[in-house]
C-alpha atoms as a PDB file:
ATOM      1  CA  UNK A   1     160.461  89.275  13.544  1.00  0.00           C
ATOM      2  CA  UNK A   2     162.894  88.389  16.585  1.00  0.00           C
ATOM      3  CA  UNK A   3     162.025  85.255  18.657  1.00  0.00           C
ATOM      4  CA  UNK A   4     162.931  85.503  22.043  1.00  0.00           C
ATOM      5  CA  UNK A   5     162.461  82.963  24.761  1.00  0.00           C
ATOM      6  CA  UNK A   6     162.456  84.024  28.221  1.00  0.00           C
ATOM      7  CA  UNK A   7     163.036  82.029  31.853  1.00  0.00           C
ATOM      8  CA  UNK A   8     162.512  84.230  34.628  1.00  0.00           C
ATOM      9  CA  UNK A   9     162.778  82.519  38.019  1.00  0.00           C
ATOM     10  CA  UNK A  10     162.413  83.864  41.472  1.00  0.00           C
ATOM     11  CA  UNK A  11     163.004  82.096  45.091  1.00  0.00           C
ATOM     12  CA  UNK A  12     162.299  83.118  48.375  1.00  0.00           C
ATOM     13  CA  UNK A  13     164.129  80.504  51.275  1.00  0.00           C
ATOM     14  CA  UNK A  14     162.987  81.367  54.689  1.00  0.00           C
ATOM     15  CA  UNK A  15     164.846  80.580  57.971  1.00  0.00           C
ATOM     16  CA  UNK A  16     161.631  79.570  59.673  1.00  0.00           C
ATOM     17  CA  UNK A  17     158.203  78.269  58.116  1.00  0.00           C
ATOM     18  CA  UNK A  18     155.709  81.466  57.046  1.00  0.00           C
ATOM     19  CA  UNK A  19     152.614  80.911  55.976  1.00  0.00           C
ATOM     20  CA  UNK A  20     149.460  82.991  54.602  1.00  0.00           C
ATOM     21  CA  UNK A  21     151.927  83.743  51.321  1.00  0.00           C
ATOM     22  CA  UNK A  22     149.215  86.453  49.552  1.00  0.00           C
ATOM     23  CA  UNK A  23     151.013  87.268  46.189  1.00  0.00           C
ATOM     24  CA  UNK A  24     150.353  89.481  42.899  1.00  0.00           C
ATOM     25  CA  UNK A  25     152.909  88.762  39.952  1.00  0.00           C
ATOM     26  CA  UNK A  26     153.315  90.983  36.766  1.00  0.00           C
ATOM     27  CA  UNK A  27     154.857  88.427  34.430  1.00  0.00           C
ATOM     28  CA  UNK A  28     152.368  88.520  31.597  1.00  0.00           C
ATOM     29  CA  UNK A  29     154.171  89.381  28.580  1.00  0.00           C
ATOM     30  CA  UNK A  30     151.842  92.448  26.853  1.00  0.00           C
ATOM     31  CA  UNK A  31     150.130  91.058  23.339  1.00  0.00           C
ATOM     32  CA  UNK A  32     149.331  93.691  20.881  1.00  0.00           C
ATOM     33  CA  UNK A  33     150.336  94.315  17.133  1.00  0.00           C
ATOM     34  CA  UNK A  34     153.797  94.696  18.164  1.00  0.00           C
ATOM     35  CA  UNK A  35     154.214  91.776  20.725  1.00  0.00           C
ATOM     36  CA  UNK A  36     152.834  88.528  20.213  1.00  0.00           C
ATOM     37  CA  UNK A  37     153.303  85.633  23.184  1.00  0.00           C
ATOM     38  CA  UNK A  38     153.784  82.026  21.542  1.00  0.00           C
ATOM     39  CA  UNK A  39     153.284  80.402  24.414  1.00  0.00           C
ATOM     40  CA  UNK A  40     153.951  80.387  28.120  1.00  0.00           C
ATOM     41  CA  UNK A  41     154.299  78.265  30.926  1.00  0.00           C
ATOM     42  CA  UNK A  42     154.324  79.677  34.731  1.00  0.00           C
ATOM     43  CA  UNK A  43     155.125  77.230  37.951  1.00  0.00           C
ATOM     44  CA  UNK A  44     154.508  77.972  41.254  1.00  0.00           C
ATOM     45  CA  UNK A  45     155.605  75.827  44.403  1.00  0.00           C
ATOM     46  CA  UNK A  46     152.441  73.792  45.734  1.00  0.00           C
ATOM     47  CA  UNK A  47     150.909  74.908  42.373  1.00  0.00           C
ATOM     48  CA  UNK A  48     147.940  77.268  43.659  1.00  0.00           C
ATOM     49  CA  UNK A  49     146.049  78.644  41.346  1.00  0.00           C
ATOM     50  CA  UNK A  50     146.202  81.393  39.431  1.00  0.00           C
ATOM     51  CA  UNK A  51     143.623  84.453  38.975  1.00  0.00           C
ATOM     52  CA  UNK A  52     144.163  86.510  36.247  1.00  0.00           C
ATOM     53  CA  UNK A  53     142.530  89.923  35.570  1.00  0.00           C
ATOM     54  CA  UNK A  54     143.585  93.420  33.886  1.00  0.00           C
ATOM     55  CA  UNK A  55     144.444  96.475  35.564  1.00  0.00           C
ATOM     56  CA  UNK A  56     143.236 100.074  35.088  1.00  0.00           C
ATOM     57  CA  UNK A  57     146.464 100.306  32.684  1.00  0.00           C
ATOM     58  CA  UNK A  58     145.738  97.111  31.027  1.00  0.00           C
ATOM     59  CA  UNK A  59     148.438  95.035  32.544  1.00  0.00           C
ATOM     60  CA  UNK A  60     147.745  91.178  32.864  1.00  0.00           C
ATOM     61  CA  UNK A  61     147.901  90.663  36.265  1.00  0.00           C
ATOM     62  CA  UNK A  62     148.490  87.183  38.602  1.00  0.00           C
ATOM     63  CA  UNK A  63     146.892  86.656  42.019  1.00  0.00           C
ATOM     64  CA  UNK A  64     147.614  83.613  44.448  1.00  0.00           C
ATOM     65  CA  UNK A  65     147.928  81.803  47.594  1.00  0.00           C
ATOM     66  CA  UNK A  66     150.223  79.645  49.276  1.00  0.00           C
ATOM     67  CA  UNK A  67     148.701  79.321  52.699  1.00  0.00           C
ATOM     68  CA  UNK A  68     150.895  76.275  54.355  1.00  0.00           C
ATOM     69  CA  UNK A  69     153.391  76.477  55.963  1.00  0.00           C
ATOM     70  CA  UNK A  70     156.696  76.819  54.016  1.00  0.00           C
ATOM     71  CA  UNK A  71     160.212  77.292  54.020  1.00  0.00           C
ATOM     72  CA  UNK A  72     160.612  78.392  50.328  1.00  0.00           C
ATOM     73  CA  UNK A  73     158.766  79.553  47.113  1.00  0.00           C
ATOM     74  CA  UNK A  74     159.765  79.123  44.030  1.00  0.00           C
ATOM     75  CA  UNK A  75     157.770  81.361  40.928  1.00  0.00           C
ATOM     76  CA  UNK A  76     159.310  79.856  37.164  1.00  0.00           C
ATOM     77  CA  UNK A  77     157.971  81.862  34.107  1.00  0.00           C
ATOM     78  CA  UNK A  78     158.893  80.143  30.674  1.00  0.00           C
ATOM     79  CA  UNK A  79     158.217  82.752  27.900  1.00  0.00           C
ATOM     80  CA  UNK A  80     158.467  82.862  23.921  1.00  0.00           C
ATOM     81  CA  UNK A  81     157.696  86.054  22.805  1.00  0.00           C
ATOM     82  CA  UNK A  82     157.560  87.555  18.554  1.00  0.00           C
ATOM     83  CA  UNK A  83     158.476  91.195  18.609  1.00  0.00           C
ATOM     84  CA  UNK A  84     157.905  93.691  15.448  1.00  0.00           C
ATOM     85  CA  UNK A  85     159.120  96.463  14.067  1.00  0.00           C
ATOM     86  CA  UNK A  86     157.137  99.641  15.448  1.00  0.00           C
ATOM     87  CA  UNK A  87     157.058 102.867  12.234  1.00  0.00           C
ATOM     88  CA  UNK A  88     159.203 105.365  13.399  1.00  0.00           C
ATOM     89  CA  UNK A  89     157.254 108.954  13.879  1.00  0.00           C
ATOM     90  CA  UNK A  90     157.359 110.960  10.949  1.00  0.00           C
ATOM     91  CA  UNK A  91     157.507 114.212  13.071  1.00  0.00           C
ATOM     92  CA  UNK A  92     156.281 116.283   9.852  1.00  0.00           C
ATOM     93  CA  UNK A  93     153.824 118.323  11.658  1.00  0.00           C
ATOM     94  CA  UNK A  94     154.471 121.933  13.265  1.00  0.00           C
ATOM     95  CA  UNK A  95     155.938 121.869  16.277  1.00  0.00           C
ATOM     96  CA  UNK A  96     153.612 124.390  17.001  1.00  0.00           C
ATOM     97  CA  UNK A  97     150.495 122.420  16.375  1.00  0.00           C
ATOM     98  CA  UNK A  98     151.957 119.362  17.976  1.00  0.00           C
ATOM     99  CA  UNK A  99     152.305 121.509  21.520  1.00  0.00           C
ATOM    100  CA  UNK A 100     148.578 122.509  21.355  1.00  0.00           C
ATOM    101  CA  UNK A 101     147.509 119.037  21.067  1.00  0.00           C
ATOM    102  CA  UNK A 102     149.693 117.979  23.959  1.00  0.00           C
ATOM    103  CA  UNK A 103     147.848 120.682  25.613  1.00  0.00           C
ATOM    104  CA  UNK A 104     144.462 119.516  25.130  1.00  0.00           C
ATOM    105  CA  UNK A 105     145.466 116.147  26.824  1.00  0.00           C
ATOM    106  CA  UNK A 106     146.234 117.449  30.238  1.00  0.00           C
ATOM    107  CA  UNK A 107     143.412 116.763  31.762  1.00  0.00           C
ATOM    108  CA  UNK A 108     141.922 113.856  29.863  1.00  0.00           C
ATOM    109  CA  UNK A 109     141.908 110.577  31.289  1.00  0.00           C
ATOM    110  CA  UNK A 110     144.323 108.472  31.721  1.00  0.00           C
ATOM    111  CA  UNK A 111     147.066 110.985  30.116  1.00  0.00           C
ATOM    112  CA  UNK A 112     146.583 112.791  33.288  1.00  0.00           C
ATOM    113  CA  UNK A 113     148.116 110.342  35.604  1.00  0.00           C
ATOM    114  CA  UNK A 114     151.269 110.180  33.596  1.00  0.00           C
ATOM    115  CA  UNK A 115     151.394 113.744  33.840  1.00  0.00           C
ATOM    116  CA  UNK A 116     151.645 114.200  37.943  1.00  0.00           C
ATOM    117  CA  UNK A 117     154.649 114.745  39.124  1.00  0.00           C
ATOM    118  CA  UNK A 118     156.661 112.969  42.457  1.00  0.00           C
ATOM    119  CA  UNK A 119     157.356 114.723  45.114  1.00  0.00           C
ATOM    120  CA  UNK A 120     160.809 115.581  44.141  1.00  0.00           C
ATOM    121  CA  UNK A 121     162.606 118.310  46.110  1.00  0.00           C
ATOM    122  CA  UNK A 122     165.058 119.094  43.286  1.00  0.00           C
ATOM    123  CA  UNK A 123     162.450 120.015  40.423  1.00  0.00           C
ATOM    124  CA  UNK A 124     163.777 123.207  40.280  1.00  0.00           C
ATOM    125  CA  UNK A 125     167.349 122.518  39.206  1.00  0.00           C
ATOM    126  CA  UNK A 126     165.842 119.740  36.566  1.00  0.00           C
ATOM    127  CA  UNK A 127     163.378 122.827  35.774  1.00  0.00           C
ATOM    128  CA  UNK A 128     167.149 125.072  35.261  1.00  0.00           C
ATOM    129  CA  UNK A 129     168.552 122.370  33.238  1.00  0.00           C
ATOM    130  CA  UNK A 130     165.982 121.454  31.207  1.00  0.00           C
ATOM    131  CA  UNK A 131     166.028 125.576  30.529  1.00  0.00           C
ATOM    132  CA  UNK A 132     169.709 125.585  29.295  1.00  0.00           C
ATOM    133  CA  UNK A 133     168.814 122.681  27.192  1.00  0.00           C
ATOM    134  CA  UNK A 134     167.447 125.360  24.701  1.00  0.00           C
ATOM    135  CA  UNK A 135     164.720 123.028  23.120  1.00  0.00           C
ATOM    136  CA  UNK A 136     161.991 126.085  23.227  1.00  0.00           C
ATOM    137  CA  UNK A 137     161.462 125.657  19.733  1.00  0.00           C
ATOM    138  CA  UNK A 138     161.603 121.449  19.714  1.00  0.00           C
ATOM    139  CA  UNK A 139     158.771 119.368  18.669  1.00  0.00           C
ATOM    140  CA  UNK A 140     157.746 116.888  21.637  1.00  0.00           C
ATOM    141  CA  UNK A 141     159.310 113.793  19.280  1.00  0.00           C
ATOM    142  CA  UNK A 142     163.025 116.473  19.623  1.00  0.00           C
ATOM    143  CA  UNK A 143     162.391 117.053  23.237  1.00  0.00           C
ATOM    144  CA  UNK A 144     161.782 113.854  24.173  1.00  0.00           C
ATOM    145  CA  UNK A 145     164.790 112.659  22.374  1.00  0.00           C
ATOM    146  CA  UNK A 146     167.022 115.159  24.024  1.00  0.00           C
ATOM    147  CA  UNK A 147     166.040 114.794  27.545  1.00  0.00           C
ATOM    148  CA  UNK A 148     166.790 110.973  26.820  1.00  0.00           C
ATOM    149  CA  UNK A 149     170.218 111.861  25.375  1.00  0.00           C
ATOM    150  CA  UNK A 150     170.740 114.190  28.454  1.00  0.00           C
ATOM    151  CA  UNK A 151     170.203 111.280  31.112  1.00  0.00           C
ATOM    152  CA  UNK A 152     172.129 108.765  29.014  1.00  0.00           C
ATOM    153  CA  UNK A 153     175.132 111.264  29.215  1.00  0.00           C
ATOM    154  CA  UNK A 154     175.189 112.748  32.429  1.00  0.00           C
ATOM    155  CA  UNK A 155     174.073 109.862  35.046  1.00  0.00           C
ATOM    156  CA  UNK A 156     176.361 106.712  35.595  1.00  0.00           C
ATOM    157  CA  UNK A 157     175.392 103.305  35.010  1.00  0.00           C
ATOM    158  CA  UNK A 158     176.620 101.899  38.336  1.00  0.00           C
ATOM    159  CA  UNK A 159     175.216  99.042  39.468  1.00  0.00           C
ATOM    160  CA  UNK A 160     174.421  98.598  43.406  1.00  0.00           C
ATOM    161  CA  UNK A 161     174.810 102.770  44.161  1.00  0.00           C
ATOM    162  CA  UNK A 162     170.595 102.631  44.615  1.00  0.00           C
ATOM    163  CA  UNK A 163     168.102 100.462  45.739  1.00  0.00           C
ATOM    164  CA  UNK A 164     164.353 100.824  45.727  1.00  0.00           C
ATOM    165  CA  UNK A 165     164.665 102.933  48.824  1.00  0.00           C
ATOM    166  CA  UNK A 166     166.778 105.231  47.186  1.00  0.00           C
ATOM    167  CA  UNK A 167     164.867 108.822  46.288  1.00  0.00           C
ATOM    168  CA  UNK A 168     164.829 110.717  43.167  1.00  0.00           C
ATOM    169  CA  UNK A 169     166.697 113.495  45.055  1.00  0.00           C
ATOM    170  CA  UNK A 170     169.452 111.163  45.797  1.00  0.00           C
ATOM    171  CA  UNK A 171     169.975 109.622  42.168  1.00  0.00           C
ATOM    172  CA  UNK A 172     169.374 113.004  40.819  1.00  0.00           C
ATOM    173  CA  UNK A 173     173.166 114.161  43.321  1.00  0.00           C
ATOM    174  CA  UNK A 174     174.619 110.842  42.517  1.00  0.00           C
ATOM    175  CA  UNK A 175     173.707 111.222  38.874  1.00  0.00           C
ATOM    176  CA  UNK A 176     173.751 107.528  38.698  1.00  0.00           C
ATOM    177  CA  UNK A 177     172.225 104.402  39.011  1.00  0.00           C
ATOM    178  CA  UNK A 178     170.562 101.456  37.170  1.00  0.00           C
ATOM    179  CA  UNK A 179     167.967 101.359  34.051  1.00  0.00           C
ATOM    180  CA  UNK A 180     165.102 102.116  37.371  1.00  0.00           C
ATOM    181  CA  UNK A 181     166.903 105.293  37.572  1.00  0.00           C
ATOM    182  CA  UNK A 182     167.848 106.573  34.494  1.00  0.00           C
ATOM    183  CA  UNK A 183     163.274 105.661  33.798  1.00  0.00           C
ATOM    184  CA  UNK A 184     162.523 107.698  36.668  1.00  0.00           C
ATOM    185  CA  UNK A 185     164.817 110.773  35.739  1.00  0.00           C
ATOM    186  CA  UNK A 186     163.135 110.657  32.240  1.00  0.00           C
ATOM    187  CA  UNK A 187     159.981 110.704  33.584  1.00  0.00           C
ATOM    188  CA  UNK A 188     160.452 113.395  35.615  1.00  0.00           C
ATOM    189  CA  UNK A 189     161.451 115.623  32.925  1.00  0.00           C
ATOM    190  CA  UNK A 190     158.944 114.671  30.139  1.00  0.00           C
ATOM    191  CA  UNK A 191     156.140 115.462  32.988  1.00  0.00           C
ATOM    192  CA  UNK A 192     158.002 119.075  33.465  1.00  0.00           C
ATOM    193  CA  UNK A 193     157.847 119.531  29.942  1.00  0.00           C
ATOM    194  CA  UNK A 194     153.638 118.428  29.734  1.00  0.00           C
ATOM    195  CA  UNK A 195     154.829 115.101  27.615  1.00  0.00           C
ATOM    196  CA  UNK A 196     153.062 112.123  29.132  1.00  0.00           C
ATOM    197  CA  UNK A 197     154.930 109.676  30.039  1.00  0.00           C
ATOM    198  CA  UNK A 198     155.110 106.366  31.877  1.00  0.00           C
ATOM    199  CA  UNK A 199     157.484 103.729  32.868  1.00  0.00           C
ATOM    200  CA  UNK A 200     157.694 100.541  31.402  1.00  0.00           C
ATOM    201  CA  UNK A 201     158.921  96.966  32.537  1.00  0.00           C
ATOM    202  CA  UNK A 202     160.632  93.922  30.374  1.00  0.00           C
ATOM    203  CA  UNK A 203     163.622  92.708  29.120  1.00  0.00           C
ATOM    204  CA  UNK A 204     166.144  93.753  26.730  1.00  0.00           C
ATOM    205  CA  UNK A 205     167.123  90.988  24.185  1.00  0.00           C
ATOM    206  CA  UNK A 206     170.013  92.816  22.394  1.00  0.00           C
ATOM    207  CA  UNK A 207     172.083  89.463  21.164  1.00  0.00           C
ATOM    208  CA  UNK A 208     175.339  90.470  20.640  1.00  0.00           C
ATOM    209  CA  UNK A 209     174.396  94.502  20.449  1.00  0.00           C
ATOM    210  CA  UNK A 210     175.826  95.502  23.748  1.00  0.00           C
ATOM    211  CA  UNK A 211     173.150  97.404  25.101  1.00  0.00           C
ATOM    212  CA  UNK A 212     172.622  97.726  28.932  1.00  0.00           C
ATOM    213  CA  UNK A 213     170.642  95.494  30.648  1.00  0.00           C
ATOM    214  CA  UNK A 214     170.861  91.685  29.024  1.00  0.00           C
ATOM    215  CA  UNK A 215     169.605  88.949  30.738  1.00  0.00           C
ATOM    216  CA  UNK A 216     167.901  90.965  33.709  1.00  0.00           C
ATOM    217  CA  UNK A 217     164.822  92.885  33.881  1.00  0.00           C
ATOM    218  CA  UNK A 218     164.494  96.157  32.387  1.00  0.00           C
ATOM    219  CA  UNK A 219     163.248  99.530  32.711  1.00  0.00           C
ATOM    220  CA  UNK A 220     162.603 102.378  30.529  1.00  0.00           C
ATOM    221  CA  UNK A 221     159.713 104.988  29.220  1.00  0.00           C
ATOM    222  CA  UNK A 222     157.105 105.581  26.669  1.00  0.00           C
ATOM    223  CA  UNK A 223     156.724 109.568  25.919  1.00  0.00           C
ATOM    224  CA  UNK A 224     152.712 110.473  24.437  1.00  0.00           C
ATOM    225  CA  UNK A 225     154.013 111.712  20.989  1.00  0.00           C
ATOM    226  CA  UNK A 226     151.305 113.851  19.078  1.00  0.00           C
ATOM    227  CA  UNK A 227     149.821 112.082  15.695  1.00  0.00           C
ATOM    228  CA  UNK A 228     151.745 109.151  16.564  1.00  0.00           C
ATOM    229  CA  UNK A 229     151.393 107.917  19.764  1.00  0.00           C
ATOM    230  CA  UNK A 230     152.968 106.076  22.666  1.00  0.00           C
ATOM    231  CA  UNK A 231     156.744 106.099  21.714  1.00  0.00           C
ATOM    232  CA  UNK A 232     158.968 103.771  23.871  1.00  0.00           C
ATOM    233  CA  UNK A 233     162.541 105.384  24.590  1.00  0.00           C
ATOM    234  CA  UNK A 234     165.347 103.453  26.530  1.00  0.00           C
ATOM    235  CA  UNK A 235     167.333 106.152  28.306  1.00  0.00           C
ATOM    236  CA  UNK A 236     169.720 104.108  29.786  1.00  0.00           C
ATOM    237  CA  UNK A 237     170.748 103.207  25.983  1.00  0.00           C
ATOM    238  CA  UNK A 238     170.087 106.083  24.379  1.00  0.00           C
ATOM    239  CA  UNK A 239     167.922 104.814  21.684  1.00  0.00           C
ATOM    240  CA  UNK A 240     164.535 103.751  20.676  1.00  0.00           C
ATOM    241  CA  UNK A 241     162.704 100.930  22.044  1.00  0.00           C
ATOM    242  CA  UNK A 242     161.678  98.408  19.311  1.00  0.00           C
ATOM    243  CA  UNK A 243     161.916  94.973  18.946  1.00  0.00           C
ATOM    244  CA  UNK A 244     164.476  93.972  21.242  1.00  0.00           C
ATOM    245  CA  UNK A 245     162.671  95.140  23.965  1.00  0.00           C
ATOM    246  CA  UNK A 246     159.677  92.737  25.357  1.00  0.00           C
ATOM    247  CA  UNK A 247     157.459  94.495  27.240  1.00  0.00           C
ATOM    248  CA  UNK A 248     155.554  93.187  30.539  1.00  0.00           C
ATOM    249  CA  UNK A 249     153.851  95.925  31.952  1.00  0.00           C
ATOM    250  CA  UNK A 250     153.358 100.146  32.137  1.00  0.00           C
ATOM    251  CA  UNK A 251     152.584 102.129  34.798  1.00  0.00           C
ATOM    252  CA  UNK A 252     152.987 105.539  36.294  1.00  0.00           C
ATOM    253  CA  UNK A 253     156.500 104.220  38.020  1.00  0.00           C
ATOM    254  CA  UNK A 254     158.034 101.467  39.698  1.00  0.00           C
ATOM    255  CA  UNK A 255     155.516 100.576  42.199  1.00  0.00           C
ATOM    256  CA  UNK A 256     153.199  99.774  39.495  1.00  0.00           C
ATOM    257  CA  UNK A 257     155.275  97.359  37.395  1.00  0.00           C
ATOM    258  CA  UNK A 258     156.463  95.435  40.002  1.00  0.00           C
ATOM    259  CA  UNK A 259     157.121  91.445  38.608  1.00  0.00           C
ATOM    260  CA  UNK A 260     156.432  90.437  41.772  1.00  0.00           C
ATOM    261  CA  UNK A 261     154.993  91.465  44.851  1.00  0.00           C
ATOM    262  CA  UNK A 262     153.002  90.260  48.437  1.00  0.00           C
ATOM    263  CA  UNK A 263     152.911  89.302  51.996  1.00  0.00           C
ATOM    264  CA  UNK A 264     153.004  86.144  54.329  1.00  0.00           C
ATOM    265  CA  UNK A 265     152.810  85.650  58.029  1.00  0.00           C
ATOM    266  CA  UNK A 266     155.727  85.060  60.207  1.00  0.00           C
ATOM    267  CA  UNK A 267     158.781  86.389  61.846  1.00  0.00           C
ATOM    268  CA  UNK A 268     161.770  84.975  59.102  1.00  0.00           C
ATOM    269  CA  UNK A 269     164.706  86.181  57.896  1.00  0.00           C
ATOM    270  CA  UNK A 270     164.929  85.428  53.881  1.00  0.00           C
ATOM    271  CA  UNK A 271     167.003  84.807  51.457  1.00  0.00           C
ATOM    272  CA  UNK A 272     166.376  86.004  47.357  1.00  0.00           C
ATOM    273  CA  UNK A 273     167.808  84.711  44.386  1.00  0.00           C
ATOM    274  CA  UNK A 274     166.756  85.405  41.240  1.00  0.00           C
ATOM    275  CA  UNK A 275     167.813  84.615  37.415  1.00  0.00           C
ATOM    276  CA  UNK A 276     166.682  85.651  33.999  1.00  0.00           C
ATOM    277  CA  UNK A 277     167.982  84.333  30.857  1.00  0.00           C
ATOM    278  CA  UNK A 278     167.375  84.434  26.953  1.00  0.00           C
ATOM    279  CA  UNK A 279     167.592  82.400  24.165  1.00  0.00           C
ATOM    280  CA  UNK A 280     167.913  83.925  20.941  1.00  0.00           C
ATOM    281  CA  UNK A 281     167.188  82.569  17.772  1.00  0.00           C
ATOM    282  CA  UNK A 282     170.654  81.189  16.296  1.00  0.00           C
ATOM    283  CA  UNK A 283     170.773  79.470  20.325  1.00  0.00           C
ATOM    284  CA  UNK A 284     172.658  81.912  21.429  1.00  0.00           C
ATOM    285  CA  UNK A 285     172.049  82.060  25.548  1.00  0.00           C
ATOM    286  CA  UNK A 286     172.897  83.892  28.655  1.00  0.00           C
ATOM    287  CA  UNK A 287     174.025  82.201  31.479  1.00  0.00           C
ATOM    288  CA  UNK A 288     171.042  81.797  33.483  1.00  0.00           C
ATOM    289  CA  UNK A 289     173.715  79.721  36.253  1.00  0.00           C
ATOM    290  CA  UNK A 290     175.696  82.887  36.621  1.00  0.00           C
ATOM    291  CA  UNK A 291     173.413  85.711  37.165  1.00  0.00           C
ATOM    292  CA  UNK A 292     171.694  84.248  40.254  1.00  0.00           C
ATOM    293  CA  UNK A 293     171.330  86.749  42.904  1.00  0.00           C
ATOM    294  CA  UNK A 294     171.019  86.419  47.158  1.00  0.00           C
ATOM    295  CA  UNK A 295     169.803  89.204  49.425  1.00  0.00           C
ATOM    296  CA  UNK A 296     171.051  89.470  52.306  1.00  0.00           C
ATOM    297  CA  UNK A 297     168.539  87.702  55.170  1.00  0.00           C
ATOM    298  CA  UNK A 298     166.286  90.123  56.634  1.00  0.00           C
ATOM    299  CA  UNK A 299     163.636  90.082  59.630  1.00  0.00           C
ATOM    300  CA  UNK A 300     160.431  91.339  59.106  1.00  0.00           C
ATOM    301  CA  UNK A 301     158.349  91.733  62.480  1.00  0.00           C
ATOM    302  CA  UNK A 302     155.442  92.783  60.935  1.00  0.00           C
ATOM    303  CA  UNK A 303     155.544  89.545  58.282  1.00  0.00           C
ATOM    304  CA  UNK A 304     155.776  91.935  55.169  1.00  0.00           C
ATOM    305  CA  UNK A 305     157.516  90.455  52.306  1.00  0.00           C
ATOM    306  CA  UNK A 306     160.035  92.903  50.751  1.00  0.00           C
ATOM    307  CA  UNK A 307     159.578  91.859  47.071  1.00  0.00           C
ATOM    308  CA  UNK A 308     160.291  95.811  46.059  1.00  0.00           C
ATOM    309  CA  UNK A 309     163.721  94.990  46.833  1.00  0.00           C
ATOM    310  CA  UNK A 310     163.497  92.207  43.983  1.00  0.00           C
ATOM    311  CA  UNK A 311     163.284  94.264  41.256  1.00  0.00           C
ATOM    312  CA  UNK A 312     165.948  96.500  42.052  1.00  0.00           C
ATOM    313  CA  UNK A 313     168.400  93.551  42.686  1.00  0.00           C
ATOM    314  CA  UNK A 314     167.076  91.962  39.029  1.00  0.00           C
ATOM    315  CA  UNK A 315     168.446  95.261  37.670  1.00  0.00           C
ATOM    316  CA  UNK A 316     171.867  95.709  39.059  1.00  0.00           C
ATOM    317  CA  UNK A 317     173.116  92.854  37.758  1.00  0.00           C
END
């Protein structure tokens, strides 16, 4: 059972005081048979408090306030998390039999939202891909496992070629981007194929295992598998996810799994930086010093804090 332990910071330095700082953070490690959270420790400049509550996925989420005036915030989550070993799916059943039980869960509640599809202007050629796959005859565990291998081979890891902004019709011509990406493109093709599926947030904690994305936030995807369940897949590594991947929060995409996200009043430029780093058991650590990151300043008119652009930044490093 890995031991991981987690710092996560996040600072906003304005040019000019804002105030009214309304914020929602997703930095609640998930607990369930497969994830257990030792302990955790969360700091907040001014120290407001904290409301906690689940969300319709069942996502921990943090509300707060910082209504003076200020000229920086500073969010500091302090994590220890115990991952386990998840069974891998036997896949014994007919692929036949699986299909039909997909299709009973198209309409049920909530398998149905991870089955609606982005607008996405280039479904058709995805649609002609997926066709020359030849998978007609793959179980959902075979498909999903394919369409996985199919992103990890044919879409760059490049990091800085997208941003939030950028659409799924644009990473789908550049056939590259960051973990965000490669999520998204998975999604999209699961959904095409009727195999829920929805995007997950966390870290990767691969010590020593070269894998893509240690020490920054992560992204990948966890495909409805019949008579098994939710199976989590890591496209951008081509693998499995298991117990070197922590898990913070799932959603339908992006928008909700954000770590971080809000609003304040005032006309500022900003400035971001933002560091992750992990301790493994044998003391092994990243170098929280060298993966800070600074966004360029930016004026808002309308006072709208643009935390999106935080998560995109914490995975292109």
């Amino acid at each position: 059972m890995p031991r991981f332990k987690i710092h996560h910071i996040t600072k906003y330095t304005y040019e000019a005081p804002v105030r009214d700082s309304a914020n929602q953070i997703i930095l609640f490690p998930i607990r369930d048979e497969y994830q257990d959270v030792v302990k955790q420790e969360i700091h907040i400049s001014n120290e407001p408090e904290i409301e906690t509550y689940k969300d319709y996925y069942g996502n921990e989420i943090g509300s707060f306030m910082y209504a003076e005036p200020h000229t920086e915030m500073l969010i500091d989550s302090k994590v220890e998390v115990i991952t386990r070993v998840r069974p891998s799916p036997k896949d014994s059943m007919p692929a036949d039999e699986q299909w039909k039980q997909m299709k009973a869960l198209r309409f049920q509640v909530p398998f149905i939202d991870f089955l609606n599809q982005e607008q996405f202007s280039s479904l058709q050629d995805v649609v002609r891909v997926l066709e020359e796959q030849q998978c007609k005859n793959c179980t959902p565990l075979e498909a999903t496992k394919k369409m996985a291998a199919f992103v990890f081979s044919n879409f760059k890891y490049i990091k800085g070629i997208t941003d939030v902004e950028t659409t799924l019709d644009e990473v789908w011509k550049l056939k590259a981007g960051v973990c965000q990406d490669f999520a998204h493109m998975l999604l999209v093709m699961l959904r095409i194929t009727n195999i829920p599926a929805r995007y997950v947030s966390g870290y990767v904690c691969p010590n020593k295992n070269d894998m893509r994305g240690e020490g920054a936030t992560h992204a990948w995807v966890e495909a409805y598998i019949p008579f098994y369940g939710w199976l989590g897949i890591d496209p951008t590594n081509n693998c499995l996810a298991n117990d070197l991947h922590v898990r913070l929060a799932v959603g339908r995409n992006f928008s909700d799994c954000s770590p971080v996200k809000g609003t304040f009043k005032g006309i500022s430029g900003q400035q971001l930086e933002v560091g992750v780093s992990v301790t493994y058991e044998d003391g092994r650590s990243t170098e929280e010093e060298n993966i800070l990151l600074k966004a360029q300043p930016s004026k808002n008119p309308t006072g709208e804090n643009s935390y999106r652009r935080y998560m995109e930044m914490m995975q292109q490093q």
